[in-house]
PDB file of N, CA and C in Angstrom:
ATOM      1  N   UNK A   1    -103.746 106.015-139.336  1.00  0.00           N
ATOM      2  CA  UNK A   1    -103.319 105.318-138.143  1.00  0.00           C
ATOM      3  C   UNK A   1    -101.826 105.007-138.194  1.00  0.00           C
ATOM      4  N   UNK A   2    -101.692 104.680-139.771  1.00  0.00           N
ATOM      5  CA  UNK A   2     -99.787 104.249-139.400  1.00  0.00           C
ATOM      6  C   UNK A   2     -99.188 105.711-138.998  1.00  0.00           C
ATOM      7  N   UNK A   3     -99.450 107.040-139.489  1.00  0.00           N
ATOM      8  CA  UNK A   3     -98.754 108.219-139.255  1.00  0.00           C
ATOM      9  C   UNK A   3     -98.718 108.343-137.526  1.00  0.00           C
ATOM     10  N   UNK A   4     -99.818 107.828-137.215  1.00  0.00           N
ATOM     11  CA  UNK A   4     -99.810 107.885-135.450  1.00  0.00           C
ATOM     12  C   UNK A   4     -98.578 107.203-135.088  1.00  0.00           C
ATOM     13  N   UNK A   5     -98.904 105.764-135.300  1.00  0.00           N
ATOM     14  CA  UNK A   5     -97.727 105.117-135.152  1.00  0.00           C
ATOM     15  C   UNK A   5     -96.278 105.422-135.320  1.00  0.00           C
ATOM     16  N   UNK A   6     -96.426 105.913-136.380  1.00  0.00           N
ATOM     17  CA  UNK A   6     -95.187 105.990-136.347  1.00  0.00           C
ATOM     18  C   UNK A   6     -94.544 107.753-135.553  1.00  0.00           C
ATOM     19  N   UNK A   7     -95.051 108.298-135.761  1.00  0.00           N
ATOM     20  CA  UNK A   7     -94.978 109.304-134.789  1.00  0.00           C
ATOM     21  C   UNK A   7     -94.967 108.952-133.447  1.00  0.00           C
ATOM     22  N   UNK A   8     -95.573 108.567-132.672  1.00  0.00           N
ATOM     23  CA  UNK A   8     -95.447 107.844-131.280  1.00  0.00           C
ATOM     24  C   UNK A   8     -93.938 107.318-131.269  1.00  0.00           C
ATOM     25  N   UNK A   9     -93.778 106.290-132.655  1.00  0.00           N
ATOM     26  CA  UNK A   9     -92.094 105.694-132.155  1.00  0.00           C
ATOM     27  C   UNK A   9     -91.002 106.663-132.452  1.00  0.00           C
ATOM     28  N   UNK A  10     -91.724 108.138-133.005  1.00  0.00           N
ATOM     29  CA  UNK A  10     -90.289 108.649-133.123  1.00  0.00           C
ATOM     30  C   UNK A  10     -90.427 109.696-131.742  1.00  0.00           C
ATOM     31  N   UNK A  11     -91.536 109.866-131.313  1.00  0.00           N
ATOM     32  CA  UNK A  11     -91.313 109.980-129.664  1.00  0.00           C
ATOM     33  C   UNK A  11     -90.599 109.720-128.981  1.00  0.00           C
ATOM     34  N   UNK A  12     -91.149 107.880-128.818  1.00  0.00           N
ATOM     35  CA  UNK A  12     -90.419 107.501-128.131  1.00  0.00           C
ATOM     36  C   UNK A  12     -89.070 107.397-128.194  1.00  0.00           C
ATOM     37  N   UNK A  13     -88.398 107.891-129.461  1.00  0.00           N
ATOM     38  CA  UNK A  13     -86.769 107.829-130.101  1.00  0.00           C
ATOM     39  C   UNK A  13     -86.043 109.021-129.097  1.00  0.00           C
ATOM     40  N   UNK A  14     -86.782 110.123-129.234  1.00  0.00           N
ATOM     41  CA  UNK A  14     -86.367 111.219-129.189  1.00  0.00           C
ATOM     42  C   UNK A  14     -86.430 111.210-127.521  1.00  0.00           C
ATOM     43  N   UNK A  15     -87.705 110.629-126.659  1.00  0.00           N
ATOM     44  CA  UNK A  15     -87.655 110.559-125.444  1.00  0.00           C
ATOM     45  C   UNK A  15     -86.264 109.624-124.669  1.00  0.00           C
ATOM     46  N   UNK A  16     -85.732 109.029-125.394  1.00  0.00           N
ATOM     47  CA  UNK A  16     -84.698 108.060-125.321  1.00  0.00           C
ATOM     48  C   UNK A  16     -83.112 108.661-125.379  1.00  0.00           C
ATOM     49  N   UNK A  17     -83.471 109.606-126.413  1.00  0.00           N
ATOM     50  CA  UNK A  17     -82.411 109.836-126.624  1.00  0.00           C
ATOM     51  C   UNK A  17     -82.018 111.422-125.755  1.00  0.00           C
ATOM     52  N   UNK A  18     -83.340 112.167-125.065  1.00  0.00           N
ATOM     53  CA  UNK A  18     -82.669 113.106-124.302  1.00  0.00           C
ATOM     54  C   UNK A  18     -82.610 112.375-123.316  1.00  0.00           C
ATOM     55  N   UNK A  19     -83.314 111.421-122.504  1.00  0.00           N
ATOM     56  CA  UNK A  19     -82.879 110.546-121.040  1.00  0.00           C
ATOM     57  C   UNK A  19     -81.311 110.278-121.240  1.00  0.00           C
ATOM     58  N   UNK A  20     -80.977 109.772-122.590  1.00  0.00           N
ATOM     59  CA  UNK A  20     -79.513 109.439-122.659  1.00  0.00           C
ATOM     60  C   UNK A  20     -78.796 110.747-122.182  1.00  0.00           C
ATOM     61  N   UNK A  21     -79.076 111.564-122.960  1.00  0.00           N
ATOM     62  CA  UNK A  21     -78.526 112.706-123.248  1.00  0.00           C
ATOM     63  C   UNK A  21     -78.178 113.483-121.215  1.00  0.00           C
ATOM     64  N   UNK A  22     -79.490 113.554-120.916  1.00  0.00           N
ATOM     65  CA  UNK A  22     -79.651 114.039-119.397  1.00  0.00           C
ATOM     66  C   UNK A  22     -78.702 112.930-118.514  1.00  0.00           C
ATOM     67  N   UNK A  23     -78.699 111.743-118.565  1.00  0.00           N
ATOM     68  CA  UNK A  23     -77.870 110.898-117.984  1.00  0.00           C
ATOM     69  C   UNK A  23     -76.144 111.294-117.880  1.00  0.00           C
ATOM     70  N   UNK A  24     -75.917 112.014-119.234  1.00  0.00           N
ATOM     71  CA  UNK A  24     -74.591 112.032-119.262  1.00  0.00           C
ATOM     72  C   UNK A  24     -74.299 113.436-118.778  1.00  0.00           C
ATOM     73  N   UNK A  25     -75.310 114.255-117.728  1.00  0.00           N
ATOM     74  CA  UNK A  25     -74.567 115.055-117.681  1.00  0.00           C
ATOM     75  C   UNK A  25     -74.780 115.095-116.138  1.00  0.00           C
ATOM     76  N   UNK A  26     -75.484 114.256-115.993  1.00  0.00           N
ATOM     77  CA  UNK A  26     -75.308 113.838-114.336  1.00  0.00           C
ATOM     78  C   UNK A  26     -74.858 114.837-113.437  1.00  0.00           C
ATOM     79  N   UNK A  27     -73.237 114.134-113.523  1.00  0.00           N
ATOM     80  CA  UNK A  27     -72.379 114.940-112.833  1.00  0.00           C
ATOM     81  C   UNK A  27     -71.611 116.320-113.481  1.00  0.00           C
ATOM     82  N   UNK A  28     -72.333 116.601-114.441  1.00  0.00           N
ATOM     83  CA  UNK A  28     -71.699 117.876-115.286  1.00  0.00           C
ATOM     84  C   UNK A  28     -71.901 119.485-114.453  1.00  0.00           C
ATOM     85  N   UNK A  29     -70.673 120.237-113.511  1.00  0.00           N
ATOM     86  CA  UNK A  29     -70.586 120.891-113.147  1.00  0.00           C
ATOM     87  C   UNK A  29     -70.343 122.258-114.020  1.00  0.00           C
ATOM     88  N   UNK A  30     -71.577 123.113-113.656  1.00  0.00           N
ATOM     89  CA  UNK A  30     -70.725 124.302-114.462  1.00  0.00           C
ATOM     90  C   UNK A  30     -70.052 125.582-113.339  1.00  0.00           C
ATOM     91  N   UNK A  31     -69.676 127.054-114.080  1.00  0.00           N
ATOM     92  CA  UNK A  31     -69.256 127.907-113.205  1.00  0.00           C
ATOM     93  C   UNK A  31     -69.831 128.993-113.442  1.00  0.00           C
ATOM     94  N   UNK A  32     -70.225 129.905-113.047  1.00  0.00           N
ATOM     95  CA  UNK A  32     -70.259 131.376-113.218  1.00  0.00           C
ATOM     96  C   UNK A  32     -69.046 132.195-112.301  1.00  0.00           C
ATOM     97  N   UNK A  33     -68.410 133.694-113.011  1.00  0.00           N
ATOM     98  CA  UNK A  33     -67.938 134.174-111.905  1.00  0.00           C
ATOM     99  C   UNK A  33     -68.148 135.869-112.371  1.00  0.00           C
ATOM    100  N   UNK A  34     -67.587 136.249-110.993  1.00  0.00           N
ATOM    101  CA  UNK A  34     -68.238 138.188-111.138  1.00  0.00           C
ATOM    102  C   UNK A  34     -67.042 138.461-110.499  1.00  0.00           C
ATOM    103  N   UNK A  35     -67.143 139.856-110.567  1.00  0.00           N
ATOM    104  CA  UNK A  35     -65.987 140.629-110.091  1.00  0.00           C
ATOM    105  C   UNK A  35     -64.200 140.418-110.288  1.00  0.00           C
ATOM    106  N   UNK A  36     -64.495 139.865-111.561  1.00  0.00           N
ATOM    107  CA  UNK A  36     -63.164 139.840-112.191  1.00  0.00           C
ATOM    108  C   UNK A  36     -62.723 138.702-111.452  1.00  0.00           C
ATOM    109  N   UNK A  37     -63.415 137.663-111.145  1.00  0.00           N
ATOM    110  CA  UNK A  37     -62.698 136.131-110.875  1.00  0.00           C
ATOM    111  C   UNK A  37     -63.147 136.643-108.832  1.00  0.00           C
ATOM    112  N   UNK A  38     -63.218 137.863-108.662  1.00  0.00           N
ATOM    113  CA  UNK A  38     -63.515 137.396-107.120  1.00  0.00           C
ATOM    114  C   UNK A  38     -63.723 136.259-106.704  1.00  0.00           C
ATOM    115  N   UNK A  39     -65.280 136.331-107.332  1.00  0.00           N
ATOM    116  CA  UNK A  39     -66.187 135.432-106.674  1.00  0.00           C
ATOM    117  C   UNK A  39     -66.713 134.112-107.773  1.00  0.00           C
ATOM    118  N   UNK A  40     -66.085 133.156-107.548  1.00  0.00           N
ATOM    119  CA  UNK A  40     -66.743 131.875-108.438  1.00  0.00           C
ATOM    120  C   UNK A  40     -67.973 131.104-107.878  1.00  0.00           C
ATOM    121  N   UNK A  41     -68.848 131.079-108.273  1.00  0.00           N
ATOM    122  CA  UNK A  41     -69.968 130.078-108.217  1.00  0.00           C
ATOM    123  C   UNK A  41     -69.913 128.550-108.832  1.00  0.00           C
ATOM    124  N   UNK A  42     -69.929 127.449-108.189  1.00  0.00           N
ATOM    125  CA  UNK A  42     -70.070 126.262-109.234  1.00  0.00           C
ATOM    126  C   UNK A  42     -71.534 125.522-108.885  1.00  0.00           C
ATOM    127  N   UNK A  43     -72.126 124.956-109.619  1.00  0.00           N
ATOM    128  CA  UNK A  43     -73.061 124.346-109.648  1.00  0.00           C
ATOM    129  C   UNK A  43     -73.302 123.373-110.878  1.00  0.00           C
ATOM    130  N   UNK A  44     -74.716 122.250-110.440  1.00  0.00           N
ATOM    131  CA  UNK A  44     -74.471 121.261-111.989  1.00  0.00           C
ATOM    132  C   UNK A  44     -75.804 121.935-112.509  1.00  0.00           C
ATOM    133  N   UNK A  45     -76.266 121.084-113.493  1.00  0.00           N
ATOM    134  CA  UNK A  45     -77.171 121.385-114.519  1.00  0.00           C
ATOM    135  C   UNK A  45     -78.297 121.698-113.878  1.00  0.00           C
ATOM    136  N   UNK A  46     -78.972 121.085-112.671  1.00  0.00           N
ATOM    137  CA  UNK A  46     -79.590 121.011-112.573  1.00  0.00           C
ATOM    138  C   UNK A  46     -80.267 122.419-111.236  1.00  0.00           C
ATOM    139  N   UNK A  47     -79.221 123.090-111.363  1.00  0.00           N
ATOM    140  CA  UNK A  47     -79.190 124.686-110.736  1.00  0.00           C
ATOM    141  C   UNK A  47     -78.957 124.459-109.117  1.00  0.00           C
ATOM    142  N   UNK A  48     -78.363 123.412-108.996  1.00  0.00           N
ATOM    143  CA  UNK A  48     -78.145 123.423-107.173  1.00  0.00           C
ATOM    144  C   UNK A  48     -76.750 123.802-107.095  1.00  0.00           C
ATOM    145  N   UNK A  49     -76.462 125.372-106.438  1.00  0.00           N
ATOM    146  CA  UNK A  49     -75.515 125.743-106.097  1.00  0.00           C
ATOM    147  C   UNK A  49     -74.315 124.425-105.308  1.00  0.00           C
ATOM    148  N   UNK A  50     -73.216 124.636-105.441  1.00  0.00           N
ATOM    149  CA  UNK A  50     -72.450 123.333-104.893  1.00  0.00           C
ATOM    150  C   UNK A  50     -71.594 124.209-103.891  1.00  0.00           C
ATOM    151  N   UNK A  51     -71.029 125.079-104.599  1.00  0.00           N
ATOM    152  CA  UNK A  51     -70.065 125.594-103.673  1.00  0.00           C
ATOM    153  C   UNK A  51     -70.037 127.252-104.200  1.00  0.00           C
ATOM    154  N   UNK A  52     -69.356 128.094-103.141  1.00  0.00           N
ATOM    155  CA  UNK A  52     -69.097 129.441-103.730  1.00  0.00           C
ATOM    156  C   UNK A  52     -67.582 129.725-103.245  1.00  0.00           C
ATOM    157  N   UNK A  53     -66.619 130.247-104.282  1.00  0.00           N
ATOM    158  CA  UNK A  53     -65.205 130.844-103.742  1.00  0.00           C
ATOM    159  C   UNK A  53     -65.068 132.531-103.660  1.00  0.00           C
ATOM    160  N   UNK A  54     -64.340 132.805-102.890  1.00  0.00           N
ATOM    161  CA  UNK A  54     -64.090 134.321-102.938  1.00  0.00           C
ATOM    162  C   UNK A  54     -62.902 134.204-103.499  1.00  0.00           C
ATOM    163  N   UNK A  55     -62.098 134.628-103.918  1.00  0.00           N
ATOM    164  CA  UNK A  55     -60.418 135.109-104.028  1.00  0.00           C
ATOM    165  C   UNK A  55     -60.363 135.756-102.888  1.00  0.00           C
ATOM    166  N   UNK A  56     -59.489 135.345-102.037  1.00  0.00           N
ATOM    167  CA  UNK A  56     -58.974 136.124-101.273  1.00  0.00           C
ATOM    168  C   UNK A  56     -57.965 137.206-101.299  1.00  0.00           C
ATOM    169  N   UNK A  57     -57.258 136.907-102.033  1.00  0.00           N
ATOM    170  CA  UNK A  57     -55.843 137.612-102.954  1.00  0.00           C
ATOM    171  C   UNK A  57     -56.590 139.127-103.459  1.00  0.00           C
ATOM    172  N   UNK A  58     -57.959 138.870-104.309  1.00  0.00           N
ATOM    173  CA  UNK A  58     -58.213 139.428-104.614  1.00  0.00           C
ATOM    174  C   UNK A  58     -59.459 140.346-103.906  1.00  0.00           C
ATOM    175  N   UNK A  59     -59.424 139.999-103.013  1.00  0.00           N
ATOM    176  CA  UNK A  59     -60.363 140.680-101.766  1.00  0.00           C
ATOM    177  C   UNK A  59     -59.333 141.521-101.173  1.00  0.00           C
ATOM    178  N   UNK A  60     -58.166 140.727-100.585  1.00  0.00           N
ATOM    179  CA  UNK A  60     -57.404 141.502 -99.855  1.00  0.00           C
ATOM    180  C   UNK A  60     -56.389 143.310-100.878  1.00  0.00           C
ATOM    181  N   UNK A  61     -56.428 142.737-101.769  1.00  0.00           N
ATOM    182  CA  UNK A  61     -55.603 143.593-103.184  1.00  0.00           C
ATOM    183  C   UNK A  61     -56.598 144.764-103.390  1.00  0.00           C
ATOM    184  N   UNK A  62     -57.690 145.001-102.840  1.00  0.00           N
ATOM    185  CA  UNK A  62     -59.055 146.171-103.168  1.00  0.00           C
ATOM    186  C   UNK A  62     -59.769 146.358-101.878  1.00  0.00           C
ATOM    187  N   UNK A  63     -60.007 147.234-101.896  1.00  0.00           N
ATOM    188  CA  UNK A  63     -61.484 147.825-100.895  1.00  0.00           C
ATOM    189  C   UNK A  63     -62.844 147.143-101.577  1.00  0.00           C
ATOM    190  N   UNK A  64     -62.991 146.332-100.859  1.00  0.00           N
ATOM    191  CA  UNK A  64     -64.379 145.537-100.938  1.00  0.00           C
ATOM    192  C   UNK A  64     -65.594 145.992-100.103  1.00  0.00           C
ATOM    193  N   UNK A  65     -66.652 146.653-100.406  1.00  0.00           N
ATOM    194  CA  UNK A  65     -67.050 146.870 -99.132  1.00  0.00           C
ATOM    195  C   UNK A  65     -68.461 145.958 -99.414  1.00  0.00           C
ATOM    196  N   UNK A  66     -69.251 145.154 -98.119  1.00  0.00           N
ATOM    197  CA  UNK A  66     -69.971 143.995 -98.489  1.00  0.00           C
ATOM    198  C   UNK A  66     -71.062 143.751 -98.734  1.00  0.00           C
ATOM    199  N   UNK A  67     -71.794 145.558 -98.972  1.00  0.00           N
ATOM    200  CA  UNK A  67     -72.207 145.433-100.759  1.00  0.00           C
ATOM    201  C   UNK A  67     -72.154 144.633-101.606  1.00  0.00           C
ATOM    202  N   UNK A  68     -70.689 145.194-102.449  1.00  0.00           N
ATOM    203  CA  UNK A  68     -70.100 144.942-103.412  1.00  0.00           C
ATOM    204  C   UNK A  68     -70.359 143.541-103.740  1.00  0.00           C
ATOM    205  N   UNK A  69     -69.615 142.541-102.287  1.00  0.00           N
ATOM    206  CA  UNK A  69     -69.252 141.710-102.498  1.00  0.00           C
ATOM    207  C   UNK A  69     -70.414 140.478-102.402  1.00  0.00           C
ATOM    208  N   UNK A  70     -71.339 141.323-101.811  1.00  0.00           N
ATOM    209  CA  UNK A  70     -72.836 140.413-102.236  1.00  0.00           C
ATOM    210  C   UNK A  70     -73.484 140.850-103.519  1.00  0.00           C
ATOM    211  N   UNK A  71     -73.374 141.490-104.138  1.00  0.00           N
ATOM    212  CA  UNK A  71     -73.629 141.968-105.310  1.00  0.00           C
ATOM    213  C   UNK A  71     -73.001 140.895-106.156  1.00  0.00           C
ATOM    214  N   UNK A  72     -71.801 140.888-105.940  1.00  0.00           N
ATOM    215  CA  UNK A  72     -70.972 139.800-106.707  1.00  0.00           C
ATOM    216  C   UNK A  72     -71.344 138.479-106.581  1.00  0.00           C
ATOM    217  N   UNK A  73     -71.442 138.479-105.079  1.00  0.00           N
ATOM    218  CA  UNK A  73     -71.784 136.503-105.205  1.00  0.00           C
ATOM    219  C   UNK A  73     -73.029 136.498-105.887  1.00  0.00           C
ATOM    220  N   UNK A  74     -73.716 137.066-106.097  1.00  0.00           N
ATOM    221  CA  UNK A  74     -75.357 137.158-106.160  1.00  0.00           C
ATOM    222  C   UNK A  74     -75.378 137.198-108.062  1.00  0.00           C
ATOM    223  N   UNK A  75     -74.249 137.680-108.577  1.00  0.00           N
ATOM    224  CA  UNK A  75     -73.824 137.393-110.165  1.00  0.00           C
ATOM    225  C   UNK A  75     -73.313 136.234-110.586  1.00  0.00           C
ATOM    226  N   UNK A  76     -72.252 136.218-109.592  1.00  0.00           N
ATOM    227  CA  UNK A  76     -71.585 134.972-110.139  1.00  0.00           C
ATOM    228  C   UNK A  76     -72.518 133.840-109.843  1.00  0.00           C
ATOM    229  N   UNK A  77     -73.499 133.858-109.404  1.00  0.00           N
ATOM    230  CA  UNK A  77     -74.564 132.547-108.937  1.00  0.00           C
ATOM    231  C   UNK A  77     -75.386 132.794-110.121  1.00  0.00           C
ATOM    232  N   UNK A  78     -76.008 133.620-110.685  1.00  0.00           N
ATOM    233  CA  UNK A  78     -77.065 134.124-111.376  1.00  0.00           C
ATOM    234  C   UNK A  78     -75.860 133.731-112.869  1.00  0.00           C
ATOM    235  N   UNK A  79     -74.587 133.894-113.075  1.00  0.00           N
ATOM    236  CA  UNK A  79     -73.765 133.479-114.108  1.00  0.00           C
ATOM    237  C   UNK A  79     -74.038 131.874-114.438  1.00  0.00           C
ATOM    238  N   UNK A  80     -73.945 131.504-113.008  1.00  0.00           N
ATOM    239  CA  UNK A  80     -73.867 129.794-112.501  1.00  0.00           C
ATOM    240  C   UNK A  80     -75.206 128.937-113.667  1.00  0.00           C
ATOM    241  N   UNK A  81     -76.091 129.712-113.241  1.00  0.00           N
ATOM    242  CA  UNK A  81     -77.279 129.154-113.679  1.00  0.00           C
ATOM    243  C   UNK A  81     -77.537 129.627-115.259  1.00  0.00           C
ATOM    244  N   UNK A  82     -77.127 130.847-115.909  1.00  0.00           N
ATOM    245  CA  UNK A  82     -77.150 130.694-116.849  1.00  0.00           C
ATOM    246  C   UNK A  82     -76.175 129.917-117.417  1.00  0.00           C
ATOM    247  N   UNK A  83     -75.230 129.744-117.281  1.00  0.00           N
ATOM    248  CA  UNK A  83     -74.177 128.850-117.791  1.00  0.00           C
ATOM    249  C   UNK A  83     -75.390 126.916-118.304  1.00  0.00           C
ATOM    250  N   UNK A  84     -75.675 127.104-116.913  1.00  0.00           N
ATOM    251  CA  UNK A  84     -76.284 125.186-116.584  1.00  0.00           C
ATOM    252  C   UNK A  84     -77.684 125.650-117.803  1.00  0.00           C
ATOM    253  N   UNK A  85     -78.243 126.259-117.902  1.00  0.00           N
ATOM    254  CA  UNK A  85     -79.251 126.562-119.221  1.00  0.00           C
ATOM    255  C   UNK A  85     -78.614 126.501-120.772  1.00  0.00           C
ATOM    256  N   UNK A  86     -77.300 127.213-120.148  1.00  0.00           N
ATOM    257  CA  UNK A  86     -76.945 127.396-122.022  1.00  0.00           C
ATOM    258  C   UNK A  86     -76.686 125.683-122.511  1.00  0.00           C
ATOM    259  N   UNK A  87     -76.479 125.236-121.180  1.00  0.00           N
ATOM    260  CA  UNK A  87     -75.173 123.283-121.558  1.00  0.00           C
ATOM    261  C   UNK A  87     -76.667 122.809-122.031  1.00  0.00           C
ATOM    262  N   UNK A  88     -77.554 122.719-120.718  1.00  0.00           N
ATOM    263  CA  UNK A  88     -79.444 122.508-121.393  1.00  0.00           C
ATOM    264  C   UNK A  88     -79.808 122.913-122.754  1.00  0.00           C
ATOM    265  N   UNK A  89     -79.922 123.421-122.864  1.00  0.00           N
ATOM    266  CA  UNK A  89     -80.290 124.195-124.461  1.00  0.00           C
ATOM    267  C   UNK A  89     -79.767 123.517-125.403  1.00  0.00           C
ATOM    268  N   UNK A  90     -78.057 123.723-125.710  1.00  0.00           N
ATOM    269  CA  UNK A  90     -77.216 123.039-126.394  1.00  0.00           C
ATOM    270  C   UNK A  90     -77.424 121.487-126.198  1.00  0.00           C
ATOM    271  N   UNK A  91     -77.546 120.679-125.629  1.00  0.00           N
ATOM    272  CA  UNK A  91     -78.116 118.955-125.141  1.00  0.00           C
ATOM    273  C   UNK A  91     -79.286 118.533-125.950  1.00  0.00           C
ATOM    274  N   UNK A  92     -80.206 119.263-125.025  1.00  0.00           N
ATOM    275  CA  UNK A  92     -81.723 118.674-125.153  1.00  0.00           C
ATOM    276  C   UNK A  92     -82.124 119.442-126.861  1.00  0.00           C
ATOM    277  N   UNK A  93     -81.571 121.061-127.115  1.00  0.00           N
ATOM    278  CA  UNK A  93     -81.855 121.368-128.442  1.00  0.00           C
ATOM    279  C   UNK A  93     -81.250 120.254-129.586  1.00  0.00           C
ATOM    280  N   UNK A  94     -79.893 119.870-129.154  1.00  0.00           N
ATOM    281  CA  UNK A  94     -79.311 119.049-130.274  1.00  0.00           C
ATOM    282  C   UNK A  94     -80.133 117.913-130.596  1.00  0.00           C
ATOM    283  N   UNK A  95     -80.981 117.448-130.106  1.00  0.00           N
ATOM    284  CA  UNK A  95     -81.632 116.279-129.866  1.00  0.00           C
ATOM    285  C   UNK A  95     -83.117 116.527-130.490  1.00  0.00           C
ATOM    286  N   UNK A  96     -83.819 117.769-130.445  1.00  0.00           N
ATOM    287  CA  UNK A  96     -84.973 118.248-130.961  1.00  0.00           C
ATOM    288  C   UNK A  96     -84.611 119.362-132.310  1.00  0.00           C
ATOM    289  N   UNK A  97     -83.568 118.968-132.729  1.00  0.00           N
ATOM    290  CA  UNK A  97     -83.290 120.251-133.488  1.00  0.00           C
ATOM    291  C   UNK A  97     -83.107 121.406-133.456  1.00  0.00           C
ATOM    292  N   UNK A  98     -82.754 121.466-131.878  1.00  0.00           N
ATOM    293  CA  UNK A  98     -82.502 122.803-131.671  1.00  0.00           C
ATOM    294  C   UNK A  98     -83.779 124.202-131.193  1.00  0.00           C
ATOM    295  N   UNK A  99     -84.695 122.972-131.218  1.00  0.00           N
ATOM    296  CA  UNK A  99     -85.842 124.015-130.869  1.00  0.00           C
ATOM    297  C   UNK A  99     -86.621 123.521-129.829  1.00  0.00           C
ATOM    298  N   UNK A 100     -86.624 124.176-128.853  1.00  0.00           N
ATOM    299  CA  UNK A 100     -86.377 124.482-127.177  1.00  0.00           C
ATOM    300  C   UNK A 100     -88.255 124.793-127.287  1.00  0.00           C
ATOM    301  N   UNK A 101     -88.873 123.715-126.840  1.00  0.00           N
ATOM    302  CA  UNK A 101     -90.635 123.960-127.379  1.00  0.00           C
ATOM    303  C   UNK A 101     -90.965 124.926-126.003  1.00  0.00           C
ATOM    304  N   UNK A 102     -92.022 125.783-126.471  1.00  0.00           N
ATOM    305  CA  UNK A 102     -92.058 127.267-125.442  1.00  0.00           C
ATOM    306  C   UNK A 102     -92.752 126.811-124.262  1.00  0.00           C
ATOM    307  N   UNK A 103     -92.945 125.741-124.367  1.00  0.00           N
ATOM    308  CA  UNK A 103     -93.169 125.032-122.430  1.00  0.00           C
ATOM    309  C   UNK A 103     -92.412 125.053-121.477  1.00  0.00           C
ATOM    310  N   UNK A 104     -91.221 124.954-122.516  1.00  0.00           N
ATOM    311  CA  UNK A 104     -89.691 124.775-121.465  1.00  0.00           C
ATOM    312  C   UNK A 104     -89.064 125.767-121.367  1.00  0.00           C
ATOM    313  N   UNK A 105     -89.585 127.287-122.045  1.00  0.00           N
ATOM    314  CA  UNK A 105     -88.736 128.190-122.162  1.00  0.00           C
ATOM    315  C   UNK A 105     -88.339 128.987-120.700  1.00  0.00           C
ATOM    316  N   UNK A 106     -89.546 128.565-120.087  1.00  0.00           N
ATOM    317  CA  UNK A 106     -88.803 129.595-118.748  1.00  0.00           C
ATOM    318  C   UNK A 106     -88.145 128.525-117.742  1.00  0.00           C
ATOM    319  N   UNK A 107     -87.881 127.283-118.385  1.00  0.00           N
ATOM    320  CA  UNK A 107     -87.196 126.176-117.511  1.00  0.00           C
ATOM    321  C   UNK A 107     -85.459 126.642-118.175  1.00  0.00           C
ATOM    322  N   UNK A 108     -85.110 126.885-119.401  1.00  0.00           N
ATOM    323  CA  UNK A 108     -83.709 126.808-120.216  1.00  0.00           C
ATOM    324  C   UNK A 108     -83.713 128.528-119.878  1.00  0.00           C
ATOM    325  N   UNK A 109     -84.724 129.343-119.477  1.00  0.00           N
ATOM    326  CA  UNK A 109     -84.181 130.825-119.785  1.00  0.00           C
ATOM    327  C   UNK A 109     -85.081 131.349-120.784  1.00  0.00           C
ATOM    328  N   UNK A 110     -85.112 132.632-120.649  1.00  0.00           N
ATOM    329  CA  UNK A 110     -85.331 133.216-122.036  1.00  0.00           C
ATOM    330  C   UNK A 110     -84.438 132.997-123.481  1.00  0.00           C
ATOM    331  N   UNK A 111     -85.659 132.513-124.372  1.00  0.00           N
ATOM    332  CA  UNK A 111     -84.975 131.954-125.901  1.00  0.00           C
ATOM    333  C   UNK A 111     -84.609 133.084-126.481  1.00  0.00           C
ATOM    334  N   UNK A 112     -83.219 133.178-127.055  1.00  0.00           N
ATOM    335  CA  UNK A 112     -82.965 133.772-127.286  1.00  0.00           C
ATOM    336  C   UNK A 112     -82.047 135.335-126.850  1.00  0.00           C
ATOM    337  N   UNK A 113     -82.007 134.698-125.572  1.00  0.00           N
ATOM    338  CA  UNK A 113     -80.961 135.890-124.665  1.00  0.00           C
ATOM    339  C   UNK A 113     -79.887 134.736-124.231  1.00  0.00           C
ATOM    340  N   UNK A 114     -78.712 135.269-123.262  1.00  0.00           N
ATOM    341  CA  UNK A 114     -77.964 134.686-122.779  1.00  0.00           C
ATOM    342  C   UNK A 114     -78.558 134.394-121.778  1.00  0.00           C
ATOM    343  N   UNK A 115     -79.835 134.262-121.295  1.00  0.00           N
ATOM    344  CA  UNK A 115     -79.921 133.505-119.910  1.00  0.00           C
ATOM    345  C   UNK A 115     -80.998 132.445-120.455  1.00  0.00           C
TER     346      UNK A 115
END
């Protein structure tokens, strides 16, 4: 019974300490981008696109045709979100040792790839 116990409070340690952990990243924005800086994606952790930029400079400097250039936003968004998994991973792993339990794996990405 004490091993329960005390297991439960290191639960509850660890439940404490990723709420901390998730708290501080609140407002933590990340970026993805494609097409050589074209197109930037930003979004926070929590995968809600915020905004998308084109370069214009760099739209106008090439033949874009809008394909391409949905192809691109459609990376640099898909960059966006792996980015907000890798900051996840790195957070919530530091906190569990680094090991990402396979419940959550298709929430952080596939373990073990860049996404």
């Amino acid at each position: 019974m004490q091993n329960l116990a005390a297991l439960l409070m290191q639960m509850e340690k660890l439940e404490t300490e990723v709420n901390t952990r998730l708290s501080g990243l609140q407002d933590r924005l990340v970026q993805g981008e494609a097409g050589g800086g074209l197109v930037t994606a930003t979004g926070d952790i929590w995968f809600n696109l915020k905004s998308i930029r084109i370069d214009r400079e760099k739209l106008a400097a090439k033949t874009h045709d809008l394909t391409t250039l949905e192809n691109a936003i459609v990376e640099a968004v898909n960059n966006t979100v792996k980015e907000a998994r890798r900051v996840l991973r790195t957070e919530i792993g530091g906190v569990i040792g680094g090991q990402v339990p396979p419940e959550f794996a298709n929430f952080f990405g596939r373990i073990g790839s860049d996404g």
